[in-house]
C-alpha atoms as a PDB file:
ATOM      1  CA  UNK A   1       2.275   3.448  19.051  1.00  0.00           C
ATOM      2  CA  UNK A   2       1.763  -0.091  18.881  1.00  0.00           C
ATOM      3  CA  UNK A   3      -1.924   0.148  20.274  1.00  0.00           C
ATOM      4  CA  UNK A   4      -3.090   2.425  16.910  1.00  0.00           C
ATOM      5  CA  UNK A   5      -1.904  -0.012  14.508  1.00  0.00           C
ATOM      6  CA  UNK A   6      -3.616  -2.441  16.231  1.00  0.00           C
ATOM      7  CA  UNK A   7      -6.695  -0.425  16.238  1.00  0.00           C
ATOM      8  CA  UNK A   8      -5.954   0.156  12.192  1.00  0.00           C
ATOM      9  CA  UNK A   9      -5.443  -3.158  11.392  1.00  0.00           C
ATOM     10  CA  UNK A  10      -8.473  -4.100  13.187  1.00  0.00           C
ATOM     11  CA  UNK A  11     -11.334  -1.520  11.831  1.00  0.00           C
ATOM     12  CA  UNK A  12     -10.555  -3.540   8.554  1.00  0.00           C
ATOM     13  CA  UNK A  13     -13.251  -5.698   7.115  1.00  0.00           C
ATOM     14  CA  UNK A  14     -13.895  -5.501   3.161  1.00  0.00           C
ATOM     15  CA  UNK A  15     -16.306  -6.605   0.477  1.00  0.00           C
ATOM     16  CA  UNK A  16     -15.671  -6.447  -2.622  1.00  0.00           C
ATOM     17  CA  UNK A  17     -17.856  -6.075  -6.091  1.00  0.00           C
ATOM     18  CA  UNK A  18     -17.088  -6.021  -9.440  1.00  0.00           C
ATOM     19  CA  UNK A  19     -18.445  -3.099 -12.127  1.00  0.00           C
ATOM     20  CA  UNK A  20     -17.925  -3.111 -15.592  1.00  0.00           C
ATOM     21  CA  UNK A  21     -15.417  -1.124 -16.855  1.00  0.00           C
ATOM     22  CA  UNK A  22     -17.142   2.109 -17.974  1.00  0.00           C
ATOM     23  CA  UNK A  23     -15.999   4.992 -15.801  1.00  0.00           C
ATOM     24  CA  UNK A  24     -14.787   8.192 -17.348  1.00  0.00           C
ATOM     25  CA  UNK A  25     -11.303   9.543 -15.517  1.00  0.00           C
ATOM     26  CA  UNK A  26     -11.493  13.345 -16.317  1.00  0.00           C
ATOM     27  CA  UNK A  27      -8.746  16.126 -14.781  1.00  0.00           C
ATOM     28  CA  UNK A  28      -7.329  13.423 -12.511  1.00  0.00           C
ATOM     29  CA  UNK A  29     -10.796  13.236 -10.664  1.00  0.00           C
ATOM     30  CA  UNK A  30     -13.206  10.779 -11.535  1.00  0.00           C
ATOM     31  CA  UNK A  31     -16.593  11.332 -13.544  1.00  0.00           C
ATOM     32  CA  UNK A  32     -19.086   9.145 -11.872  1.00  0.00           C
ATOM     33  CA  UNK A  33     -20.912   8.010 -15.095  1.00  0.00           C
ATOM     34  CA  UNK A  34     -20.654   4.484 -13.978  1.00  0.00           C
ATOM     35  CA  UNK A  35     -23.779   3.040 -12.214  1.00  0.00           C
ATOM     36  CA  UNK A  36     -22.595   2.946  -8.612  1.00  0.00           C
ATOM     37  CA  UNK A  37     -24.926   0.499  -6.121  1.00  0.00           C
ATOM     38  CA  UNK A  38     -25.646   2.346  -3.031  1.00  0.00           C
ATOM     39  CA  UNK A  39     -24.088   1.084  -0.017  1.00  0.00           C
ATOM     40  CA  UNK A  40     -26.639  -0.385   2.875  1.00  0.00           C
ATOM     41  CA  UNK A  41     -26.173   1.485   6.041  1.00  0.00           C
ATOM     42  CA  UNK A  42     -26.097  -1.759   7.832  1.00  0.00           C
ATOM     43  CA  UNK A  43     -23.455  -3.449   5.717  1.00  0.00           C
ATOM     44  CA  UNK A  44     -21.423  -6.062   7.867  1.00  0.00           C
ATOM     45  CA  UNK A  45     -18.280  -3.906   6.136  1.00  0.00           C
ATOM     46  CA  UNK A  46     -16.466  -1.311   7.449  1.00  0.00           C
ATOM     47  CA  UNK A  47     -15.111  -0.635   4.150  1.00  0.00           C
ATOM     48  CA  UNK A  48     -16.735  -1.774   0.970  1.00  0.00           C
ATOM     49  CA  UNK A  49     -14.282  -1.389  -2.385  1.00  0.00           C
ATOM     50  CA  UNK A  50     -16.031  -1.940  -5.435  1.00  0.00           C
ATOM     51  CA  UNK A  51     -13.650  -2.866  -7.994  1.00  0.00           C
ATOM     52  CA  UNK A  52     -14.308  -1.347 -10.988  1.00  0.00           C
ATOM     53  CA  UNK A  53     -10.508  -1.787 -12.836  1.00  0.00           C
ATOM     54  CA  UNK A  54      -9.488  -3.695 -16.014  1.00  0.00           C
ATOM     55  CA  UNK A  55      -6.342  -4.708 -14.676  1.00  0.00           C
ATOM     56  CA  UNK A  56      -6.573  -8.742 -14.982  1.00  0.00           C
ATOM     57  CA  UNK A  57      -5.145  -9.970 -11.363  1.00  0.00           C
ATOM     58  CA  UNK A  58      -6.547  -7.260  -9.839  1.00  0.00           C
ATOM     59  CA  UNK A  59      -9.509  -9.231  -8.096  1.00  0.00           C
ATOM     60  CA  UNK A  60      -7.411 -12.300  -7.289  1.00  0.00           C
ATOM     61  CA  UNK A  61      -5.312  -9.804  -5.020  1.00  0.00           C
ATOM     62  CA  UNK A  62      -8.198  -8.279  -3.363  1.00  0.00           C
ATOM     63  CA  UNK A  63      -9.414 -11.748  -2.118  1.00  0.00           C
ATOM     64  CA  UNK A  64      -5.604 -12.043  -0.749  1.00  0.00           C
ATOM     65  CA  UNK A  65      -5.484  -8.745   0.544  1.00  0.00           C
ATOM     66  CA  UNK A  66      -9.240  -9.451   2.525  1.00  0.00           C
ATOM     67  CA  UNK A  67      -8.261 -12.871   3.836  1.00  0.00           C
ATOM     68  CA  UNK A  68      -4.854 -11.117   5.250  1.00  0.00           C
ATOM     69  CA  UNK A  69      -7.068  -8.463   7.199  1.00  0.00           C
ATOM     70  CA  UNK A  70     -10.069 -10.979   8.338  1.00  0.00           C
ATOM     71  CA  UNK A  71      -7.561 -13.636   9.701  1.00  0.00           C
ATOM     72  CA  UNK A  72      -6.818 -11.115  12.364  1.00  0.00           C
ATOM     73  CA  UNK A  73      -7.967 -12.144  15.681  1.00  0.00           C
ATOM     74  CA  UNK A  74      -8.906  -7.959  16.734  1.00  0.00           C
ATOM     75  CA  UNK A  75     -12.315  -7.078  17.062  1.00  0.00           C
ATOM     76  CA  UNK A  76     -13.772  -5.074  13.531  1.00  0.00           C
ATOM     77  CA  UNK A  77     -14.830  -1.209  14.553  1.00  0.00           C
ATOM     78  CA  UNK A  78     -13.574   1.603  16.644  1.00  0.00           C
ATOM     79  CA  UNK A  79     -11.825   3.703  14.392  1.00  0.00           C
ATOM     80  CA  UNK A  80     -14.020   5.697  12.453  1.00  0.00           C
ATOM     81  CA  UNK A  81     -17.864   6.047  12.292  1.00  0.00           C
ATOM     82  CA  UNK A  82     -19.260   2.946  12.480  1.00  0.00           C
ATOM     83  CA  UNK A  83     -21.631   3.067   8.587  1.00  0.00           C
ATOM     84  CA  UNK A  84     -17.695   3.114   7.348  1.00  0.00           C
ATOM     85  CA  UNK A  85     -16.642   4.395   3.925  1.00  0.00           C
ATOM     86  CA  UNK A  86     -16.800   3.043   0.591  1.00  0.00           C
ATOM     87  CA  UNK A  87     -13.739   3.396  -1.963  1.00  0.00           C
ATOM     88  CA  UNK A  88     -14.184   2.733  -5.722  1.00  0.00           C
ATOM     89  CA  UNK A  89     -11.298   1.476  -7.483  1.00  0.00           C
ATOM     90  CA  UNK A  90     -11.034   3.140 -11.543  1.00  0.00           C
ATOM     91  CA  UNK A  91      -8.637   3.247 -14.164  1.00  0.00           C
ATOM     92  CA  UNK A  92      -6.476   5.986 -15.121  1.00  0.00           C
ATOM     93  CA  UNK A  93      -4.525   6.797 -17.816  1.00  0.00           C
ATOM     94  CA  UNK A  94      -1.161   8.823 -16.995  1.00  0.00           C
ATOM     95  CA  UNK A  95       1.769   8.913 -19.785  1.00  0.00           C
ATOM     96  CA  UNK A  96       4.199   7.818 -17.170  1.00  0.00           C
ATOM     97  CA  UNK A  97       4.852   5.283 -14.517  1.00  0.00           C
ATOM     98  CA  UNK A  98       5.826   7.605 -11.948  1.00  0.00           C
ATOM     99  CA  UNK A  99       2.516   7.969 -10.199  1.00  0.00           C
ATOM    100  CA  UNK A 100       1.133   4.704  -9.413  1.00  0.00           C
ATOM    101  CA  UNK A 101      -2.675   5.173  -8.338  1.00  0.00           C
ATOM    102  CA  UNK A 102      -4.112   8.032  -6.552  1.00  0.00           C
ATOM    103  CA  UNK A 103      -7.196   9.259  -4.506  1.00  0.00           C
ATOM    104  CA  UNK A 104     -10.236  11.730  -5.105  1.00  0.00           C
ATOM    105  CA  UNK A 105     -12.663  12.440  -3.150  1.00  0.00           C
ATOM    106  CA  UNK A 106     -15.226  15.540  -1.893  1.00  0.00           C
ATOM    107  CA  UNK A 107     -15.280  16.781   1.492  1.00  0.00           C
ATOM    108  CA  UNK A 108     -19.431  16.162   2.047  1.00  0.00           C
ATOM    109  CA  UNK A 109     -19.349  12.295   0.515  1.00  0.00           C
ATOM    110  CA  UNK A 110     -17.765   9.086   2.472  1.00  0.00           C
ATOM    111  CA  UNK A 111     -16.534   7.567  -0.502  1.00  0.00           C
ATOM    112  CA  UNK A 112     -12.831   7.251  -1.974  1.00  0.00           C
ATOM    113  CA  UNK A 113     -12.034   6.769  -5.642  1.00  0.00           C
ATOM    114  CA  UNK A 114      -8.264   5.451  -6.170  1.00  0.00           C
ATOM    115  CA  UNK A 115      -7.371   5.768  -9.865  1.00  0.00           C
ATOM    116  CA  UNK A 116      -5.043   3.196 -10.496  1.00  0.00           C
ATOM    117  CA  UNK A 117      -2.354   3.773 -13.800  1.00  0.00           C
ATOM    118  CA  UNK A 118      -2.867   1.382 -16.301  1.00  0.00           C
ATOM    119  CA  UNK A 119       1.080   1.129 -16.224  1.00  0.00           C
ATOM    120  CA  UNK A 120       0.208  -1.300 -12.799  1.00  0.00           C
ATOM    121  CA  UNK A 121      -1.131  -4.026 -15.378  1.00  0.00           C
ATOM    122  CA  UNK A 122       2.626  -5.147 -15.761  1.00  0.00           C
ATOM    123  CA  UNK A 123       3.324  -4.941 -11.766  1.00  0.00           C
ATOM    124  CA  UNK A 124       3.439  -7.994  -9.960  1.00  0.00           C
ATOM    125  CA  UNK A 125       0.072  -9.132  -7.551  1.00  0.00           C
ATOM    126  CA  UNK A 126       3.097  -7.974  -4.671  1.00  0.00           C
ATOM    127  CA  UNK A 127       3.315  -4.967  -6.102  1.00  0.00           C
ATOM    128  CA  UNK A 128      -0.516  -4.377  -6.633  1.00  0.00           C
ATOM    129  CA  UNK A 129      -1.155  -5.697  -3.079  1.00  0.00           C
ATOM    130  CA  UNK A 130       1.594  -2.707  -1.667  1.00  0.00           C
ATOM    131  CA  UNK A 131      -0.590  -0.071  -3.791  1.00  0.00           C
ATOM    132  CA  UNK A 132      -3.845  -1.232  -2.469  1.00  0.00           C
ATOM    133  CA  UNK A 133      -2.234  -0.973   1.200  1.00  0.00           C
ATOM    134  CA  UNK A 134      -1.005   2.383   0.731  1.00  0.00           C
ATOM    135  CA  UNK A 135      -4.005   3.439  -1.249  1.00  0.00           C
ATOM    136  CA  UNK A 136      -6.070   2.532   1.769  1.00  0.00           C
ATOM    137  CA  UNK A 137      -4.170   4.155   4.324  1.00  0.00           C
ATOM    138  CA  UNK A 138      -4.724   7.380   1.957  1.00  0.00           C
ATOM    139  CA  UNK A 139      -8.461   6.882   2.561  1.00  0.00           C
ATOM    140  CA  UNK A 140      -8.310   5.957   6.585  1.00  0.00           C
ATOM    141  CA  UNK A 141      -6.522   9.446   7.346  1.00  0.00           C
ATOM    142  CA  UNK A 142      -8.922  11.409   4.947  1.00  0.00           C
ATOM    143  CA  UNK A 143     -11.623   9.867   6.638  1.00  0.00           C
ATOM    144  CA  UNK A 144     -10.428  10.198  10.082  1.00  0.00           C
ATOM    145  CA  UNK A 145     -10.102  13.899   8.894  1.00  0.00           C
ATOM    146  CA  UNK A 146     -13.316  14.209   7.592  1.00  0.00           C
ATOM    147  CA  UNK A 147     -14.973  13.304  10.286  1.00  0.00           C
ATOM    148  CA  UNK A 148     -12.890  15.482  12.879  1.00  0.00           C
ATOM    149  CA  UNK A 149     -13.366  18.173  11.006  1.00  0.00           C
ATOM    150  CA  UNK A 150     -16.904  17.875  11.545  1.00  0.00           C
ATOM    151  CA  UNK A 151     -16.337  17.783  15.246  1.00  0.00           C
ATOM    152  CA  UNK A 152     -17.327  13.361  15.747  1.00  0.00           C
ATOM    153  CA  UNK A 153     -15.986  12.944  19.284  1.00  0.00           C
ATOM    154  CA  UNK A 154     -14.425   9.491  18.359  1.00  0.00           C
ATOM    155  CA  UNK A 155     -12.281  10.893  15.362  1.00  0.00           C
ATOM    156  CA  UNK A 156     -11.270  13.867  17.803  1.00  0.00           C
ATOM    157  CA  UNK A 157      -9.988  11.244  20.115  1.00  0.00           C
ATOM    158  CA  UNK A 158      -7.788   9.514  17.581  1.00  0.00           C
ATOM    159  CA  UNK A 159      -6.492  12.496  16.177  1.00  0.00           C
ATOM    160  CA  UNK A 160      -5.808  13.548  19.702  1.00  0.00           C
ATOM    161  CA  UNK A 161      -4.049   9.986  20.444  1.00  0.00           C
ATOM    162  CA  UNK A 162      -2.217  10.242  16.916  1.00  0.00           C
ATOM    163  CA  UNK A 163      -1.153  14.061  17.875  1.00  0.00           C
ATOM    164  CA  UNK A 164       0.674  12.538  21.070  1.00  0.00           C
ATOM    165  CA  UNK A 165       2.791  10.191  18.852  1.00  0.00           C
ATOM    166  CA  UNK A 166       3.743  12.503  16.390  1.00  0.00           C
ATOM    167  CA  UNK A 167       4.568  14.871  19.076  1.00  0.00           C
ATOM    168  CA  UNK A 168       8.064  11.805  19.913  1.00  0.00           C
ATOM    169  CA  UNK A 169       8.656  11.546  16.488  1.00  0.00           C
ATOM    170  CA  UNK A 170       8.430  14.885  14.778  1.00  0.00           C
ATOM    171  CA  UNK A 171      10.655  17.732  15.033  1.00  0.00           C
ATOM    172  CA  UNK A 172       8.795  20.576  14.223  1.00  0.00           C
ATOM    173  CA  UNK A 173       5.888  21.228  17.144  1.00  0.00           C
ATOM    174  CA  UNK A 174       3.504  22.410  14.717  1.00  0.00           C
ATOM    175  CA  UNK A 175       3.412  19.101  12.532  1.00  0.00           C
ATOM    176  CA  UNK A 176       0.452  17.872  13.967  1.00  0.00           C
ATOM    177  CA  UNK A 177      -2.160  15.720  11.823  1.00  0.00           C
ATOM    178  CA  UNK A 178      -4.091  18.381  11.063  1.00  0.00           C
ATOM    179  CA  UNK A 179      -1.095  20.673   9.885  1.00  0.00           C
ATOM    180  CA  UNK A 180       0.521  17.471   7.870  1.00  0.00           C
ATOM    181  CA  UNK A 181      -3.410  16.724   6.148  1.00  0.00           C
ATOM    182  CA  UNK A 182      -3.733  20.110   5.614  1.00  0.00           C
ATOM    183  CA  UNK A 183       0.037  20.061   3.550  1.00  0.00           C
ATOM    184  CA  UNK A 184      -1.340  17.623   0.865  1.00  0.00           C
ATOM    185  CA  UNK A 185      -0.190  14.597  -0.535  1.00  0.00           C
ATOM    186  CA  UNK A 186       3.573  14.809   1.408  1.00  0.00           C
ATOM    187  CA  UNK A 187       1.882  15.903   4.225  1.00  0.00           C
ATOM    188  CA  UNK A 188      -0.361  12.119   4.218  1.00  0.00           C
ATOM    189  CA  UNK A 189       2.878  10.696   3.626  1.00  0.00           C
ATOM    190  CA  UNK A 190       4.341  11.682   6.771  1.00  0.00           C
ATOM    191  CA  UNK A 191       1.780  10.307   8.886  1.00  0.00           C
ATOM    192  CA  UNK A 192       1.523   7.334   7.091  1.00  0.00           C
ATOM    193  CA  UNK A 193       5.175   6.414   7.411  1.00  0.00           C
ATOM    194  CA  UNK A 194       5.284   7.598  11.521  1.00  0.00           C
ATOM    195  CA  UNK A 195       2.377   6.251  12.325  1.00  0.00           C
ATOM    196  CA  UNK A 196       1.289   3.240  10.001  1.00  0.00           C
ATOM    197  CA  UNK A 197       4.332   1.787   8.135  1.00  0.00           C
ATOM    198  CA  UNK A 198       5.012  -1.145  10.129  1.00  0.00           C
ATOM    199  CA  UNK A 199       1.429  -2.241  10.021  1.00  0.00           C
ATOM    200  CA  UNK A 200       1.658  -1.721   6.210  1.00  0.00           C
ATOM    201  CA  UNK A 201       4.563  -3.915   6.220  1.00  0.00           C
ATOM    202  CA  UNK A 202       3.190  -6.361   8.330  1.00  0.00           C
ATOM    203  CA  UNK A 203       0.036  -6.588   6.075  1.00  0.00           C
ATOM    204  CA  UNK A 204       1.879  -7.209   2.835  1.00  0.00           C
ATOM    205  CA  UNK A 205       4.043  -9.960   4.588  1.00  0.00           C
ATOM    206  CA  UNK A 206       0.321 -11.757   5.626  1.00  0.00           C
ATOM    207  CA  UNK A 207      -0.908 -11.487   2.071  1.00  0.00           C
ATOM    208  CA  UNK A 208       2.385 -12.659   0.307  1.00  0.00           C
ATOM    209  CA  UNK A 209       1.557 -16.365   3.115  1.00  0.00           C
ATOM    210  CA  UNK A 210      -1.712 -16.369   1.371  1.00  0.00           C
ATOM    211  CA  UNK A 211      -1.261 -15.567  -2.165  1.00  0.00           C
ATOM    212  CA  UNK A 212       2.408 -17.368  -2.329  1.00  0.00           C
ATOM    213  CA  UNK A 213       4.579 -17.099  -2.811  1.00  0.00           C
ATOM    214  CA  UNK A 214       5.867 -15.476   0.319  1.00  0.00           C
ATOM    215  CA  UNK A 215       8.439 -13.257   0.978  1.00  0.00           C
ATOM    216  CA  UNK A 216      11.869 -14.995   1.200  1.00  0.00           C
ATOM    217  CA  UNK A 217      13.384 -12.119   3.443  1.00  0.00           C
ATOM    218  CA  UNK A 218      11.379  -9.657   5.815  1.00  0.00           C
ATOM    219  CA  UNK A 219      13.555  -6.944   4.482  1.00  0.00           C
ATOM    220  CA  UNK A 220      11.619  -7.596   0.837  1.00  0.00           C
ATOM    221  CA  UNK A 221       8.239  -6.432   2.140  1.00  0.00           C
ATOM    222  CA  UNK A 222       9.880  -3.582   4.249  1.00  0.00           C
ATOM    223  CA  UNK A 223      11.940  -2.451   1.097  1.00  0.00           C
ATOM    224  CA  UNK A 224       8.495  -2.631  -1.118  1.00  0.00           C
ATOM    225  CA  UNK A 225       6.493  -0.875   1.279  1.00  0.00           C
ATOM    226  CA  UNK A 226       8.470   2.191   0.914  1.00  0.00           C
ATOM    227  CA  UNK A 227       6.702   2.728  -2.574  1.00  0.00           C
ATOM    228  CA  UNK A 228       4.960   5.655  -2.564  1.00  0.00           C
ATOM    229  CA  UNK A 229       6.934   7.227   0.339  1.00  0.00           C
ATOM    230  CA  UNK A 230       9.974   8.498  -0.972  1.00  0.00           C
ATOM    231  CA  UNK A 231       9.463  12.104  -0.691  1.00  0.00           C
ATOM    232  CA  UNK A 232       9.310  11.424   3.497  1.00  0.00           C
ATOM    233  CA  UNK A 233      11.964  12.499   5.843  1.00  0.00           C
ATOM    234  CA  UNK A 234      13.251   9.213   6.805  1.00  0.00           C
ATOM    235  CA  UNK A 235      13.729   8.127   3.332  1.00  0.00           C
ATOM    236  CA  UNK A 236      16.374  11.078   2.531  1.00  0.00           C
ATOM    237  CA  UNK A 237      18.178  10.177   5.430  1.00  0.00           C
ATOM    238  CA  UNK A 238      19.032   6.742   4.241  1.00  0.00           C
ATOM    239  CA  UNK A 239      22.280   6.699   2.843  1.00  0.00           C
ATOM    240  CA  UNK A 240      22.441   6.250  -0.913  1.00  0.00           C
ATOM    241  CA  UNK A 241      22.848   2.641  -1.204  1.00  0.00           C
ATOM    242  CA  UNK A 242      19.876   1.704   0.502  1.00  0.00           C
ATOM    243  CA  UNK A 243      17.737   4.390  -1.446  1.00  0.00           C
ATOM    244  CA  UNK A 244      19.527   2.880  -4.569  1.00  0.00           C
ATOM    245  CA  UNK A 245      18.130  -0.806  -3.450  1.00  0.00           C
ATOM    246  CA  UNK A 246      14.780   0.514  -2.696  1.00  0.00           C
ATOM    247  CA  UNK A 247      14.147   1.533  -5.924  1.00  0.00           C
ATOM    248  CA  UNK A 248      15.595  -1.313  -8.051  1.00  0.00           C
ATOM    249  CA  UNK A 249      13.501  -3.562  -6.149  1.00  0.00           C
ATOM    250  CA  UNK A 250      10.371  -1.314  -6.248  1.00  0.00           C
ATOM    251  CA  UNK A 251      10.694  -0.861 -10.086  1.00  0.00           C
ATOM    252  CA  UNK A 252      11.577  -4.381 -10.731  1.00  0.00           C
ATOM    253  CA  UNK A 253       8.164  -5.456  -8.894  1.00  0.00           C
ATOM    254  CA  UNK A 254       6.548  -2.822 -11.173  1.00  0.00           C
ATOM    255  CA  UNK A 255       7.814  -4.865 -14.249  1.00  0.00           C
ATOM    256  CA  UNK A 256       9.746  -1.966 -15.043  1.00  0.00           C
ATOM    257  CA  UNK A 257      13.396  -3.559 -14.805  1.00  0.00           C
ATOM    258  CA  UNK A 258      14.769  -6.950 -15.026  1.00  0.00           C
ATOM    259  CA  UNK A 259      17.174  -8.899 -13.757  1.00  0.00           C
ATOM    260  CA  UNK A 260      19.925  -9.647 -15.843  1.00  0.00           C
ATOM    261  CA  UNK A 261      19.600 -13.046 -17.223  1.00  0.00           C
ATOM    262  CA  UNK A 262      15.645 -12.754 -17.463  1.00  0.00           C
END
């Protein structure tokens, strides 16, 4: 298991470019009436994320969040196909808090919108950096998918590889990737928590060193890392306390609670 997240961690290297803010959010799925610049086929990038949010820190993470994944000493490529995939980063406007960002996208395009709430404008740049993480693992197993689907030997391969792990850590013999994609949103969350959390965690620690400060304890990054995954398996098995700890600190990075005395 440790080899595929450092193959994950590895097929990241990301541009980023900045759009004004005139995208139309319809129906949860984005109305591309924004001028979008078309991605070079021989971009240096394996992921490009054009940044097209009004939230104010927003950029100042990305740079964090880029540095974190180019420090790393792995060689860029190997996962998916080697063009890449481009994912577009909108607003969103929800009337509640509970859904942080999400992502749309159509089966024929390699592209990824995540529609982020407006509500993250009062999150910390921790808390923004955790979305973006999870966000992104959204898009890496739709892509991975995308392109199995359409038979690409080296996306077969991983899923086959992936299919081997899940096979130690899930119950049921039928939850396979394909059967967990297929389930929706849960379904991603699964994978992403048996087969990518730790690297998740790992990358939020890195980007807290480099946008500072950093994480006092490594349980902070492993407790924030949970947002987004609550509906998994592993987190109803924790006992009530440490579910009640999770989200107190989640929401509190949100700017959603306080501590007393603030």
């Amino acid at each position: 298991m440790k080899l595929f997240f450092i193959i994950v961690v590895s097929f990241f290297s990301l541009c980023f470019t900045n759009y004004p803010d005139n995208n139309c959010v319809k129906g949860g799925f984005v109305s591309t009436n924004y001028e979008v610049k078309q991605v070079e086929s021989d971009s240096p990038c394996a992921i490009k994320i054009i940044n097209n949010s009004s939230l104010k820190y927003l950029p100042r993470v990305i740079r964090d969040l880029s540095i974190a994944l180019k420090e790393s000493d792995l060689a860029i490529g190997g996962l998916l196909n080697r063009k890449g995939f481009v994912i577009y980063l909108n607003d969103v406007r929800h009337k509640g808090f509970e859904v942080s960002a999400s992502v749309s996208t159509r089966a024929e395009s390699a592209s990824y919108h995540v529609l982020l709430n407006r509500y993250n404008k009062q999150a910390s740049d921790k808390a923004l950096a955790a979305t973006l993480i999870h966000e992104i693992m959204h898009c890496v197993l739709l892509d991975v998918y995308r392109n199995a689907i359409r038979q690409d030997s080296n996306a077969l391969e991983i899923v086959k590889y992936l299919d081997s792990i899940l096979k130690k850590r899930v119950l049921a013999s039928n939850e396979n990737f394909f059967f967990l994609m297929n389930s929706g949103e849960d379904g991603q969350h699964e994978l992403m928590y048996h087969l990518l959390y730790p690297a998740m965690v790992s990358l939020l620690t890195r980007f807290a060193k480099i946008h500072r400060p950093a994480f006092f304890h490594h349980r902070e990054p492993e407790i924030l890392m949970w947002s987004g995954l609550q509906k998994t398996g592993q987190y109803k098995k924790l006992s009530s306390e440490e579910r009640k700890e999770i989200e107190t600190a989640i929401l509190r990075e949100k700017g959603l609670i306080f501590n007393q005395g603030d």
